[in-house]
N, C-alpha and C. Protein backbone atom coordinates (compact mmCIF):
# COMPACT_ATOMS: atom_id res chain seq x y z
N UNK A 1 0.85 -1.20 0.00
CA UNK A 1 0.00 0.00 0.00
C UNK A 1 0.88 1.24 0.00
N UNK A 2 0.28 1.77 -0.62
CA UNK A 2 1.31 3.72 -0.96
C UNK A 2 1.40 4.17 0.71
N UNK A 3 2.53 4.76 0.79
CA UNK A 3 2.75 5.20 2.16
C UNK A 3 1.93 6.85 2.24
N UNK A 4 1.81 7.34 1.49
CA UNK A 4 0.85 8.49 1.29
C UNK A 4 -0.39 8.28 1.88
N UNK A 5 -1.10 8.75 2.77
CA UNK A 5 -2.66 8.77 2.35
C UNK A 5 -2.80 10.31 2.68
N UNK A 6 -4.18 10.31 1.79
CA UNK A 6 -4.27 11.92 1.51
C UNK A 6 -5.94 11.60 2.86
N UNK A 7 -6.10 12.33 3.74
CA UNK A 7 -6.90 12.38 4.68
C UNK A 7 -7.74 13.40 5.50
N UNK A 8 -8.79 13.84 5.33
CA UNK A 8 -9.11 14.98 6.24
C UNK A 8 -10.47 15.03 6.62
N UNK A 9 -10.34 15.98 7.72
CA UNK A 9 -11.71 15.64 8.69
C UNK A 9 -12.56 16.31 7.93
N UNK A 10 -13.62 15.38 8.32
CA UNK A 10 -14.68 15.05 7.65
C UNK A 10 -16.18 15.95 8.37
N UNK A 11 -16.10 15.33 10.16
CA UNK A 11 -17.44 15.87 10.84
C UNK A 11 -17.45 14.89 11.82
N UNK A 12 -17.87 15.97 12.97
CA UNK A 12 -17.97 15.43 14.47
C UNK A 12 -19.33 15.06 14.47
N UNK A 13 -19.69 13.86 15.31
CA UNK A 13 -21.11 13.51 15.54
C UNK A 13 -21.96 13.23 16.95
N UNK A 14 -22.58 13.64 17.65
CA UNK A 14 -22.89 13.22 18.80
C UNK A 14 -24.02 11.90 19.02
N UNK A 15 -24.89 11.86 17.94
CA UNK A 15 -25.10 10.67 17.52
C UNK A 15 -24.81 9.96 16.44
N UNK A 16 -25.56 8.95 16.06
CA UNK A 16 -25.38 8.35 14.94
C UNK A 16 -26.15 8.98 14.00
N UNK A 17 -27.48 9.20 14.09
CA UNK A 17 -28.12 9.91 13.07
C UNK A 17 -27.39 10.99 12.47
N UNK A 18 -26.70 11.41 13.23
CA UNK A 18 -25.65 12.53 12.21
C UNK A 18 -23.83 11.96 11.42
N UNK A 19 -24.44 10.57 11.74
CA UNK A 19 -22.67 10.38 10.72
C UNK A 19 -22.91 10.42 9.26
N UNK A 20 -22.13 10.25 8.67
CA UNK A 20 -22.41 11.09 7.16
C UNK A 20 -22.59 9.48 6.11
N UNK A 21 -24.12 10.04 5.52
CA UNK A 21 -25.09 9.61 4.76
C UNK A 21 -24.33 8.51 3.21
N UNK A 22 -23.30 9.00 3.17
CA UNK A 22 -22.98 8.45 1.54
C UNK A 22 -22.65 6.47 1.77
N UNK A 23 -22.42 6.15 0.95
CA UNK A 23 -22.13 4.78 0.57
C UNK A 23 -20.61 4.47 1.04
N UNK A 24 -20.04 5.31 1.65
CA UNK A 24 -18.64 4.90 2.04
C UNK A 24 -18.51 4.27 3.40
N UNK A 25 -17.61 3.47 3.97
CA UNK A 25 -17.04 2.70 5.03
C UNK A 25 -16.57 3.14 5.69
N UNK A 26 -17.04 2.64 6.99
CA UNK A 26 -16.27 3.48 8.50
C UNK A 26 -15.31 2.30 8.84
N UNK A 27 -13.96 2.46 8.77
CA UNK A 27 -13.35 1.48 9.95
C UNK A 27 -13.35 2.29 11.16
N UNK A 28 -13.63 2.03 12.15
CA UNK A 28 -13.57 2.57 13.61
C UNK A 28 -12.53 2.02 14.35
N UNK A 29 -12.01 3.29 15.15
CA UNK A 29 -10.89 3.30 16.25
C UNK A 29 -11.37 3.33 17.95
N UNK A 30 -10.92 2.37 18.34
CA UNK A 30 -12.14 2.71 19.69
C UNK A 30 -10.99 1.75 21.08
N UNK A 31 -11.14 2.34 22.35
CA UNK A 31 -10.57 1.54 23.40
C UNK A 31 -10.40 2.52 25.02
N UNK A 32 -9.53 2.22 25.45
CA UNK A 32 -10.39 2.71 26.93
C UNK A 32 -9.37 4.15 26.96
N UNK A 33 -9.65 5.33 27.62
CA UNK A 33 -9.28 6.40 27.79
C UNK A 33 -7.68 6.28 27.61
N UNK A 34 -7.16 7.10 26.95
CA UNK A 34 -5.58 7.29 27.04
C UNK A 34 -4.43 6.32 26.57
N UNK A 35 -5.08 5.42 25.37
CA UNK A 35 -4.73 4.20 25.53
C UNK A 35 -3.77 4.53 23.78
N UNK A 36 -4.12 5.87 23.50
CA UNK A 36 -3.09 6.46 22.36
C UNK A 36 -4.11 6.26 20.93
N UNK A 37 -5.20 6.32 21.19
CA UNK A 37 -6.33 6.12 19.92
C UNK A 37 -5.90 7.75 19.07
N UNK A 38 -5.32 8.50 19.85
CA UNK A 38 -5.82 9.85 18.63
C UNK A 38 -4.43 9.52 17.80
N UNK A 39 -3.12 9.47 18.74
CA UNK A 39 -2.16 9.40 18.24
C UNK A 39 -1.55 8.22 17.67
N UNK A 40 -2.12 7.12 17.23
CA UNK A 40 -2.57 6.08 16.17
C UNK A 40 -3.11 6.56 15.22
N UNK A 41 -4.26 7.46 14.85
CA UNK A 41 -5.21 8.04 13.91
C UNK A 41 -4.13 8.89 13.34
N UNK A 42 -3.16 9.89 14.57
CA UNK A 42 -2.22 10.49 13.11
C UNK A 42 -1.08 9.59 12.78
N UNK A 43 -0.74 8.72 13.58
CA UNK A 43 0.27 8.54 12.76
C UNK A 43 -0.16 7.29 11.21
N UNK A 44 -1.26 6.96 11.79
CA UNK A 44 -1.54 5.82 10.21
C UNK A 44 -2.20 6.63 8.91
N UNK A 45 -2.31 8.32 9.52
CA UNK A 45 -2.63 9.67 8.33
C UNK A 45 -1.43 9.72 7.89
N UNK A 46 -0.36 10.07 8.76
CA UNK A 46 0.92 11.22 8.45
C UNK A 46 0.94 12.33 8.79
N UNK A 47 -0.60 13.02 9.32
CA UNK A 47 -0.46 14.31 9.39
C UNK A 47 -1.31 14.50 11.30
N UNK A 48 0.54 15.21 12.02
CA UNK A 48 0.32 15.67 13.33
C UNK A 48 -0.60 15.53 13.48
N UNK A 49 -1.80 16.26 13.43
CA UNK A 49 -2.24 17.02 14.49
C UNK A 49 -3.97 16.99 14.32
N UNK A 50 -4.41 16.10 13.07
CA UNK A 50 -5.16 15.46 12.63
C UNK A 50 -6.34 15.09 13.56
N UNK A 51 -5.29 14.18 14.26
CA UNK A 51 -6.82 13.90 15.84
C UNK A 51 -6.27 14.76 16.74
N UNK A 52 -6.94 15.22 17.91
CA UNK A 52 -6.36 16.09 18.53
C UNK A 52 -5.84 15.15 19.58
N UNK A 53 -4.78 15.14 20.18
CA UNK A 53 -4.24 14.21 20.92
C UNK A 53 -4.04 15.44 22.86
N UNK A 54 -4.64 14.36 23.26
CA UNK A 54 -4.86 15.28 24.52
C UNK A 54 -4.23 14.48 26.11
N UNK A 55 -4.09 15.32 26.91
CA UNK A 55 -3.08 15.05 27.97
C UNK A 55 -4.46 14.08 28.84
N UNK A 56 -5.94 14.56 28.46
CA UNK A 56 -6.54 14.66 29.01
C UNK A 56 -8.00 13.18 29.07
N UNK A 57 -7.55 12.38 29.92
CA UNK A 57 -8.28 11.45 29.53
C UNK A 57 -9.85 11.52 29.25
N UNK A 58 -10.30 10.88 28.38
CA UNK A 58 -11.74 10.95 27.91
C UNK A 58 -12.46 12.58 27.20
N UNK A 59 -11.08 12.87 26.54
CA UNK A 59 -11.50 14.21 25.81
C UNK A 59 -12.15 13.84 24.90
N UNK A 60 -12.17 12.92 24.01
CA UNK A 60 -13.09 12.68 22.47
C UNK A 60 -14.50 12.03 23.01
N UNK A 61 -14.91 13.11 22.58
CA UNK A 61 -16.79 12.85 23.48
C UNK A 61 -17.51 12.55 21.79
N UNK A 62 -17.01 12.52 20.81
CA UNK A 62 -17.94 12.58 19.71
C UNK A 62 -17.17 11.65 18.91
N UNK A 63 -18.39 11.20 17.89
CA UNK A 63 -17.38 10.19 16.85
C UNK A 63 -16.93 10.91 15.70
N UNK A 64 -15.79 10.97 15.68
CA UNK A 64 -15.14 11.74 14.35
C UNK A 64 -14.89 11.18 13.13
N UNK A 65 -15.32 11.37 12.43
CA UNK A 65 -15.06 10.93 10.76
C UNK A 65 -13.63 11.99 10.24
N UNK A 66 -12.87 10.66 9.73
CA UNK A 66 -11.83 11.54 8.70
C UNK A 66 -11.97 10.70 7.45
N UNK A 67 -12.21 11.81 6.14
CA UNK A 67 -12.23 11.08 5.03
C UNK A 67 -10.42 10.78 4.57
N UNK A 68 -10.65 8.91 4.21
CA UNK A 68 -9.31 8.90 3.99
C UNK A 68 -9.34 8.21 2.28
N UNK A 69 -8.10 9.01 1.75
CA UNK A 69 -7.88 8.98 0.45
C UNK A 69 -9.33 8.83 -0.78
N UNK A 70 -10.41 9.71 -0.26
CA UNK A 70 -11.90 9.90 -0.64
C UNK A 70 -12.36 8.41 -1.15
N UNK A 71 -12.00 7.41 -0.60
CA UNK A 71 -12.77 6.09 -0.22
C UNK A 71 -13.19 5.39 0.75
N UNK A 72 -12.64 5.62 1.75
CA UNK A 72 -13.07 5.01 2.97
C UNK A 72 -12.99 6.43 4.31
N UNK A 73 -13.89 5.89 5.52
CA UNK A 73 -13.93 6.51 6.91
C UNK A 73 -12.89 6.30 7.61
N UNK A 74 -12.21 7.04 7.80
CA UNK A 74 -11.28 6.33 9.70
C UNK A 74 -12.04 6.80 10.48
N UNK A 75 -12.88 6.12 11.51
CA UNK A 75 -13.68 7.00 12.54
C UNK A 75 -12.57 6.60 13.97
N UNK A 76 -12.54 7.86 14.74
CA UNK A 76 -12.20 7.94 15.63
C UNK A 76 -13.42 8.05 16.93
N UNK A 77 -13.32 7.24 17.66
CA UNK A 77 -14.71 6.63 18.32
C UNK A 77 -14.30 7.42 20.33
N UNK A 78 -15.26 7.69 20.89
CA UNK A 78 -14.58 8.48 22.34
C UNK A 78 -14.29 7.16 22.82
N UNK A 79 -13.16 7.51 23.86
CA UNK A 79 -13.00 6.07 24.76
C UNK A 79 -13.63 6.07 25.97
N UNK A 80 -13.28 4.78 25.93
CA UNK A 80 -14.44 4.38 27.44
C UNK A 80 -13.91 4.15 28.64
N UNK A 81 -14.54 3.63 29.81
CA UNK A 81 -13.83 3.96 30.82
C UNK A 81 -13.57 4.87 31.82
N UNK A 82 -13.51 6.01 31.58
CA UNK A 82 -12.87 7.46 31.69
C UNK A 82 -14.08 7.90 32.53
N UNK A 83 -14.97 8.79 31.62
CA UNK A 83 -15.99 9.60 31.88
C UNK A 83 -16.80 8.75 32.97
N UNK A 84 -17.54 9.58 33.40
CA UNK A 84 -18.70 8.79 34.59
C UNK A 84 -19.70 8.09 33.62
N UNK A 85 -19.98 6.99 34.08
CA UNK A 85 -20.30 6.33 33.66
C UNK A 85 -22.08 5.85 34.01
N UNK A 86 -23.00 5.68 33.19
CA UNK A 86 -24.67 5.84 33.13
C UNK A 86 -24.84 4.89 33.65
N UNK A 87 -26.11 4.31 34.32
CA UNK A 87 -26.47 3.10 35.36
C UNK A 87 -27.59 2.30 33.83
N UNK A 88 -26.74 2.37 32.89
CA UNK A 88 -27.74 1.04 31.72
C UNK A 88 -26.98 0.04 32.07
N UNK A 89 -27.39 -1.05 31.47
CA UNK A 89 -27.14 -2.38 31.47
C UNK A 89 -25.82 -1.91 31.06
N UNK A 90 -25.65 -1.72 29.61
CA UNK A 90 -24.39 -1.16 28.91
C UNK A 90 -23.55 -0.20 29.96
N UNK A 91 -23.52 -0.02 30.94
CA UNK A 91 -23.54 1.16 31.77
C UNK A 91 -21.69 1.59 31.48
N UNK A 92 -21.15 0.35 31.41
CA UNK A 92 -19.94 0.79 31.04
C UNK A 92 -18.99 1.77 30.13
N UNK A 93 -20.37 1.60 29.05
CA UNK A 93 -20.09 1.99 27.74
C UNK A 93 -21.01 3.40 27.12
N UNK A 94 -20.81 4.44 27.04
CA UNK A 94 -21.57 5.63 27.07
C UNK A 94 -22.57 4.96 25.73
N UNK A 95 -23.55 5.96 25.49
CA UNK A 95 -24.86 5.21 24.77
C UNK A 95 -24.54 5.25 22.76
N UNK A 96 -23.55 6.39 23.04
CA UNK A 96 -22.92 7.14 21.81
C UNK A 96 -22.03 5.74 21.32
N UNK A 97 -21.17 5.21 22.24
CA UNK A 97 -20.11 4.03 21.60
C UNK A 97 -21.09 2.94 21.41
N UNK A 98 -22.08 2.55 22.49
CA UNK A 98 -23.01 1.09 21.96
C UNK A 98 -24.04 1.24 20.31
N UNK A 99 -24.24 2.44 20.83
CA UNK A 99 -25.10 2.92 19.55
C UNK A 99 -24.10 3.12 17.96
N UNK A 100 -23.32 3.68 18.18
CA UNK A 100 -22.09 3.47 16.73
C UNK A 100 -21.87 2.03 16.12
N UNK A 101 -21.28 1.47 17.49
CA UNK A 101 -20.78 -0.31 17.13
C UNK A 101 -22.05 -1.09 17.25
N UNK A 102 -23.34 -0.65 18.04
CA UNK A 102 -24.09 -2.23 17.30
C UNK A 102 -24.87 -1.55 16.26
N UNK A 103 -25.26 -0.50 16.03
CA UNK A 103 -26.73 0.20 15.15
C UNK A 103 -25.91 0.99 13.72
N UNK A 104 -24.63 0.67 13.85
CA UNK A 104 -24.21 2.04 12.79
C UNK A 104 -24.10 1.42 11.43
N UNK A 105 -24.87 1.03 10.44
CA UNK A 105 -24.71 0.08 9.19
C UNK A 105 -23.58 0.24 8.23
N UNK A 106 -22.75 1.55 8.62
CA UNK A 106 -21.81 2.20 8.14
C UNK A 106 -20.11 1.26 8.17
N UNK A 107 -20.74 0.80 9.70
CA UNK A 107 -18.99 0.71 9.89
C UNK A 107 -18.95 -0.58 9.38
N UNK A 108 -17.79 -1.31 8.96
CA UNK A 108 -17.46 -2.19 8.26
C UNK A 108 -16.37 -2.83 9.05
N UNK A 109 -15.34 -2.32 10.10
CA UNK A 109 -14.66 -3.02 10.93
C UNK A 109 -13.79 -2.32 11.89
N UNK A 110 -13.91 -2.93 13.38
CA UNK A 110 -13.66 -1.99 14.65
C UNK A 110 -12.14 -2.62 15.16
N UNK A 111 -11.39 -1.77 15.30
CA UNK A 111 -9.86 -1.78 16.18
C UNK A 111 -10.26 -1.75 17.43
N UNK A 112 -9.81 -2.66 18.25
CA UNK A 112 -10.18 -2.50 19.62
C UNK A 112 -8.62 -1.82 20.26
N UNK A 113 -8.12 -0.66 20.60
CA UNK A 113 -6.91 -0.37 21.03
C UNK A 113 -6.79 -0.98 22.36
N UNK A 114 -5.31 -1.95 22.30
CA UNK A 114 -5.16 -1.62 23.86
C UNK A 114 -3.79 -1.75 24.09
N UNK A 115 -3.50 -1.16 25.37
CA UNK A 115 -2.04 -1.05 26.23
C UNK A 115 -1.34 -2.08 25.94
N UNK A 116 -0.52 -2.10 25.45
CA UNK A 116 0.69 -3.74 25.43
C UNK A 116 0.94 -4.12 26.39
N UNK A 117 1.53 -2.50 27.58
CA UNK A 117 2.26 -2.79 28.66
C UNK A 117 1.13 -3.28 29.83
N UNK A 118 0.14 -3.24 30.07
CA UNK A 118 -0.91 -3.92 30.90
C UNK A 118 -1.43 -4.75 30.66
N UNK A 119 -1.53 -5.95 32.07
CA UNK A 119 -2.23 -7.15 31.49
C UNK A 119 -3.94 -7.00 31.11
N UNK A 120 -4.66 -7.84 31.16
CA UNK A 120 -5.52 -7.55 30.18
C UNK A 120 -6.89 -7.22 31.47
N UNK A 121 -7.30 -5.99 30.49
CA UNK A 121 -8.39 -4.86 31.32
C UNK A 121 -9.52 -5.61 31.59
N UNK A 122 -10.22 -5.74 32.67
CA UNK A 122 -11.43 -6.08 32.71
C UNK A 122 -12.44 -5.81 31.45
N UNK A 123 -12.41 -3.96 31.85
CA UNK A 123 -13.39 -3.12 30.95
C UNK A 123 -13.25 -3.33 29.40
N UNK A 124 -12.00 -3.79 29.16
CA UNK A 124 -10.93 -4.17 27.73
C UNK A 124 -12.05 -5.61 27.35
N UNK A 125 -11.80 -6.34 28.19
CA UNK A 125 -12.52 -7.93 27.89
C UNK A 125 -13.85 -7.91 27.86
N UNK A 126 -14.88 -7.00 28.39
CA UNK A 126 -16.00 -6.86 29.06
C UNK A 126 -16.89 -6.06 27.48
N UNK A 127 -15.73 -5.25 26.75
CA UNK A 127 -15.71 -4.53 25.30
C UNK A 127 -16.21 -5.84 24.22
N UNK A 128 -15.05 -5.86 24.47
CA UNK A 128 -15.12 -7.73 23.72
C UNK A 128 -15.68 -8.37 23.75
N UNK A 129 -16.09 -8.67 24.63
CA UNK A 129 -17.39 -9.69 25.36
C UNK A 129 -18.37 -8.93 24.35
N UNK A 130 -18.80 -7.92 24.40
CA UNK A 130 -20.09 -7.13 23.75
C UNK A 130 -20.16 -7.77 22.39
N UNK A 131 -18.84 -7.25 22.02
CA UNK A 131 -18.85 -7.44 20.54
C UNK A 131 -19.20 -8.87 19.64
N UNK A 132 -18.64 -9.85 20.70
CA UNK A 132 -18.87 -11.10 20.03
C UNK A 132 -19.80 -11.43 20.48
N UNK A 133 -20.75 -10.79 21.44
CA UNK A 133 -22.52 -11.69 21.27
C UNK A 133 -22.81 -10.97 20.52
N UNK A 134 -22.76 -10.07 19.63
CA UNK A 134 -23.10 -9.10 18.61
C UNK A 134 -22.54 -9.06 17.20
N UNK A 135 -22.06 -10.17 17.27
CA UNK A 135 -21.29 -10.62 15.82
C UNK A 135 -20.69 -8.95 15.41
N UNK A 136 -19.79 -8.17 15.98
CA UNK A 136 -19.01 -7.41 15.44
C UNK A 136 -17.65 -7.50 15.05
N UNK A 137 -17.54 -7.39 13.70
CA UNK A 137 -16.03 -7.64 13.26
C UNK A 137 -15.13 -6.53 13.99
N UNK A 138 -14.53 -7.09 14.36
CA UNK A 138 -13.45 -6.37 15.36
C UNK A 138 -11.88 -7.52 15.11
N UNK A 139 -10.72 -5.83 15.36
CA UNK A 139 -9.76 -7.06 15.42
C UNK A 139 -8.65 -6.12 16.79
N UNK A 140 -7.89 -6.55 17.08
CA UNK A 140 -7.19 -5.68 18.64
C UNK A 140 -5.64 -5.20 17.64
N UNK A 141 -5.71 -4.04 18.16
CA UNK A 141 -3.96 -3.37 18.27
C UNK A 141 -3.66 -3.02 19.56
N UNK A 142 -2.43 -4.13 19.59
CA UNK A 142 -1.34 -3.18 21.14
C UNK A 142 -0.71 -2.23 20.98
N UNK A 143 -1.07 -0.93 21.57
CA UNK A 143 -0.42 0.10 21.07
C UNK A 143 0.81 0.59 21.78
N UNK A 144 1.44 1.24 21.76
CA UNK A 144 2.76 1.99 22.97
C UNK A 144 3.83 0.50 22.94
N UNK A 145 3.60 -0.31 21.47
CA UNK A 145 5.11 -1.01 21.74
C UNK A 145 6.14 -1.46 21.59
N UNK A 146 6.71 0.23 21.58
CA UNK A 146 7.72 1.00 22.00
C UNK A 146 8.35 0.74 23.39
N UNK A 147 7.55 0.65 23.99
CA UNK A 147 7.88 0.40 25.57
C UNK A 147 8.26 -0.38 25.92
N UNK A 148 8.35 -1.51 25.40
CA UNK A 148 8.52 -2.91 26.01
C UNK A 148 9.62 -3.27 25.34
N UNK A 149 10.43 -4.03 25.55
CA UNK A 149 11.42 -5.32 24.70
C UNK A 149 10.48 -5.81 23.96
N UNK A 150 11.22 -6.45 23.15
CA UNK A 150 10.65 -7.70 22.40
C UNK A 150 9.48 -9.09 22.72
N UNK A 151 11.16 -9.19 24.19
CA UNK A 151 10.14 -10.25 24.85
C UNK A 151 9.18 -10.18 25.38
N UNK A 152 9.07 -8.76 25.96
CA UNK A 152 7.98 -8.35 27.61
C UNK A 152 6.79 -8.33 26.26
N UNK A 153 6.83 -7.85 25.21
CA UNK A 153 5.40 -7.61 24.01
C UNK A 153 5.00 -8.85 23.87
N UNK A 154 6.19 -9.96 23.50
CA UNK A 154 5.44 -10.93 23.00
C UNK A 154 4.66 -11.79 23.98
N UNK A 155 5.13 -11.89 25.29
CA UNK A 155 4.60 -12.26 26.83
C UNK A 155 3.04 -11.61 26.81
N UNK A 156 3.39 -10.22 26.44
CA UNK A 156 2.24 -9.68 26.68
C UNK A 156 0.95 -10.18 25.86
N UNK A 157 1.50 -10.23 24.93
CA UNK A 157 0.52 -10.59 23.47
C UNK A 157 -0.23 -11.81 23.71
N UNK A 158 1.20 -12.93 24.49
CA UNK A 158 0.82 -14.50 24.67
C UNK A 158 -0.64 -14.30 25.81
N UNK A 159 -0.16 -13.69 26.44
CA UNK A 159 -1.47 -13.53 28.26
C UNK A 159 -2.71 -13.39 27.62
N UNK A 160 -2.49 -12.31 26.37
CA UNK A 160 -3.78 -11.96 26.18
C UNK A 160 -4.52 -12.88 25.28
N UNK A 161 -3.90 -13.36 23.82
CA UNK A 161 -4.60 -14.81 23.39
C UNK A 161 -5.05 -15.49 24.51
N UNK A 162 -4.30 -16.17 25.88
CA UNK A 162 -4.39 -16.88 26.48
C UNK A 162 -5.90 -16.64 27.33
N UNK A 163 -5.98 -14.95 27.56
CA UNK A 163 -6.89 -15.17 28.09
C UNK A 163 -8.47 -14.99 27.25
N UNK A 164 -8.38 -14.66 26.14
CA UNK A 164 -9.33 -14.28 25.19
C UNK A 164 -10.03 -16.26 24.86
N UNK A 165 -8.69 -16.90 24.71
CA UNK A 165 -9.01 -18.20 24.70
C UNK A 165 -9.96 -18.75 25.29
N UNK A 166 -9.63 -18.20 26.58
CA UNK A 166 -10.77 -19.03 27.49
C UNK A 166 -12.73 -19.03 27.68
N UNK A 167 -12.84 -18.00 26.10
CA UNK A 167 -14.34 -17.66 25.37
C UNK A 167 -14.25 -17.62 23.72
N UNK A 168 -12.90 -17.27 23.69
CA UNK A 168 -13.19 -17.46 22.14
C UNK A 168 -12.74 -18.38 21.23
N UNK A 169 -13.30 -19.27 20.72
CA UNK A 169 -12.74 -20.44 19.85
C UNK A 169 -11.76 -20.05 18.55
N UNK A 170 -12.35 -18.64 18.01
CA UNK A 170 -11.29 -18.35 17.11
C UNK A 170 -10.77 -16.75 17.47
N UNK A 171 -9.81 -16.54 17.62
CA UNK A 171 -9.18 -15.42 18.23
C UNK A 171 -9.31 -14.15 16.91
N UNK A 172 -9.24 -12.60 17.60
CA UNK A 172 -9.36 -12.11 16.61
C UNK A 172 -8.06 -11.53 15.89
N UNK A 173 -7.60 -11.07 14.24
CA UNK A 173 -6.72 -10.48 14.04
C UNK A 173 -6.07 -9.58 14.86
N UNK A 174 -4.64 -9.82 15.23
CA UNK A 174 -4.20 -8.67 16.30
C UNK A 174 -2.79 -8.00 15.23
N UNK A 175 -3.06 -6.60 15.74
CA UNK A 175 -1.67 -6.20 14.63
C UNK A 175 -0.89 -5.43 16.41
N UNK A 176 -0.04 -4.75 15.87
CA UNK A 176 0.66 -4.21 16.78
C UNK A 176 1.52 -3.04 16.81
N UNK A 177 1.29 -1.68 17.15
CA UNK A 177 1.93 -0.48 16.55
C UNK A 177 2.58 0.62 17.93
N UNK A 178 3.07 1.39 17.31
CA UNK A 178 3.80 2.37 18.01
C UNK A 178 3.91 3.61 17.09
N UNK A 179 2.69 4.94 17.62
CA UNK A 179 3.14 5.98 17.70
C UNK A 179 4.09 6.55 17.28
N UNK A 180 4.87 6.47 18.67
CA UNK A 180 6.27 7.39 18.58
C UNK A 180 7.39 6.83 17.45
N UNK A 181 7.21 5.44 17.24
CA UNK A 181 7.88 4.87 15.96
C UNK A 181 7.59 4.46 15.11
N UNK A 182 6.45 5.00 14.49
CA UNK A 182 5.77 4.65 13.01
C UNK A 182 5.80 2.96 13.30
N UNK A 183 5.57 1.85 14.09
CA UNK A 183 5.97 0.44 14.31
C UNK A 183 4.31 0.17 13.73
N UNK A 184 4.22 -0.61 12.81
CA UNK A 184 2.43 -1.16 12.36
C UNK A 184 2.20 -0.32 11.75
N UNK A 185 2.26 0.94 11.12
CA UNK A 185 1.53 1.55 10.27
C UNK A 185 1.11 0.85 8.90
N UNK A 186 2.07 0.51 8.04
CA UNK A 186 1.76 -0.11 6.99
C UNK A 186 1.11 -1.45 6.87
N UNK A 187 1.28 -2.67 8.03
CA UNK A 187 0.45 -4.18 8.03
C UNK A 187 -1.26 -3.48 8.58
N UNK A 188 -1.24 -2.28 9.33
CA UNK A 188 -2.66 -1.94 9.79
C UNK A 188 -2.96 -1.29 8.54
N UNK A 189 -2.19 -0.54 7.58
CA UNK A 189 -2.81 0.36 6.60
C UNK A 189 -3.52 -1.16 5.49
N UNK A 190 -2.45 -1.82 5.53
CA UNK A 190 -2.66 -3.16 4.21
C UNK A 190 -4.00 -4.26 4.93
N UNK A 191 -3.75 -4.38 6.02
CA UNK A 191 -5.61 -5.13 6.68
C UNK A 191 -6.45 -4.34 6.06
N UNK A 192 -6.26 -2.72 6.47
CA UNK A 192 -7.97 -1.92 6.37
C UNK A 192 -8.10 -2.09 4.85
N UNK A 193 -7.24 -2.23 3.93
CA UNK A 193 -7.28 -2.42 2.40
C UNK A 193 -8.12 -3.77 2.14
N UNK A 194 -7.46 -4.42 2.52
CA UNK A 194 -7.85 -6.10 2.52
C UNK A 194 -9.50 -5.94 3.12
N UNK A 195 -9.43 -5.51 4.28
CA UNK A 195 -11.09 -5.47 4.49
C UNK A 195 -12.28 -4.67 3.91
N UNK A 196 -11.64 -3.59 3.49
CA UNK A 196 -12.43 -2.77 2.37
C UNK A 196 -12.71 -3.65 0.92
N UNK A 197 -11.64 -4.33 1.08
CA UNK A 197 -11.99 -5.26 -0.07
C UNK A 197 -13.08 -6.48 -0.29
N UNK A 198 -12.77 -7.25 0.93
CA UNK A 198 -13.46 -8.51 1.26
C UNK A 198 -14.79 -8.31 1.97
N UNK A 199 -15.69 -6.92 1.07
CA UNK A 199 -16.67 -7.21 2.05
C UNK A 199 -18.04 -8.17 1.65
């Protein structure tokens, strides 16, 4: 895949009824507060400053559309976790993220971000859990790893198959990136191709 993509924002949404109407594909970016979702979004653009990347956990309250290379969505989805949280069943999950990922006919396939360097989140598994009684294509990126050795990632990586195992018979695609070192940009840019393709 061309290391170029030409990308730009598109429109903030507070619900779904307002994500944008045309025939094009959302892949969605989504995972728990601070976990480096904006600064993934620029670096698999190229361009800084793209998502706004904030000190501040649970700043992205809306789902953001960026049109990328005028064929497909990157949606940048708020994370969860963070904000206070509503007494629904879903209660975990603000009404804006359940409503995108199960009702949004748009999106076509969800990144679940998470920490490399932490073992695996309740709220992280509990995400997951949702998704697969809900038949949502989803696949996981460990992000920040940068941080780790080699070994401590791949340990990390192993815990988490290991524990995903213990509900899921077939595990989902996991890629693996870093921010601060362009690490996954291009195998995550060449999946979202592949899945835009295979639908």
């Amino acid at each position: 895949m061309a290391t170029a993509v030409k990308a730009k924002f598109k429109c903030s949404s507070e619900r779904i009824s307002q994500v944008p109407k045309d025939e094009l594909k959302d892949i969605a970016f989504i995972g728990r507060s601070n976990v480096g979702k904006s600064s993934l979004v620029n670096m698999l653009t190229g361009i800084k400053g793209l998502a706004k990347v904030s000190g501040t956990p649970g700043k992205t309250r809306l789902i953001n559309h960026f049109l990328i290379n005028d064929s497909w969505y990157l949606v940048d989805l708020p994370g969860y976790g963070y904000a206070r949280v509503s007494k629904s069943k879903l209660g975990e999950f603000s009404k804006i993220i359940t409503d995108y990922v199960l009702k949004c006919e748009k999106m076509h396939f969800l990144f679940v971000l998470v920490d490399s360097r932490l073992e695996p989140q309740k709220i992280d598994l509990n995400f997951i859990e949702l998704l697969g009684q809900n038949g949502v294509p989803f696949g996981i990126i460990f992000t920040k790893a940068d941080k780790l050795s080699q070994a401590q990632l791949n340990r990390s990586i192993t815990t988490y198959k290991k524990t995903l195992a213990e509900q899921w018979e077939e595990l989902p695609p996991m890629l693996v990136s870093s921010s601060e070192k362009g690490t996954g940009r291009e195998e995550i840019l060449a999946f979202i191709e592949e899945c835009l393709k295979n639908y």
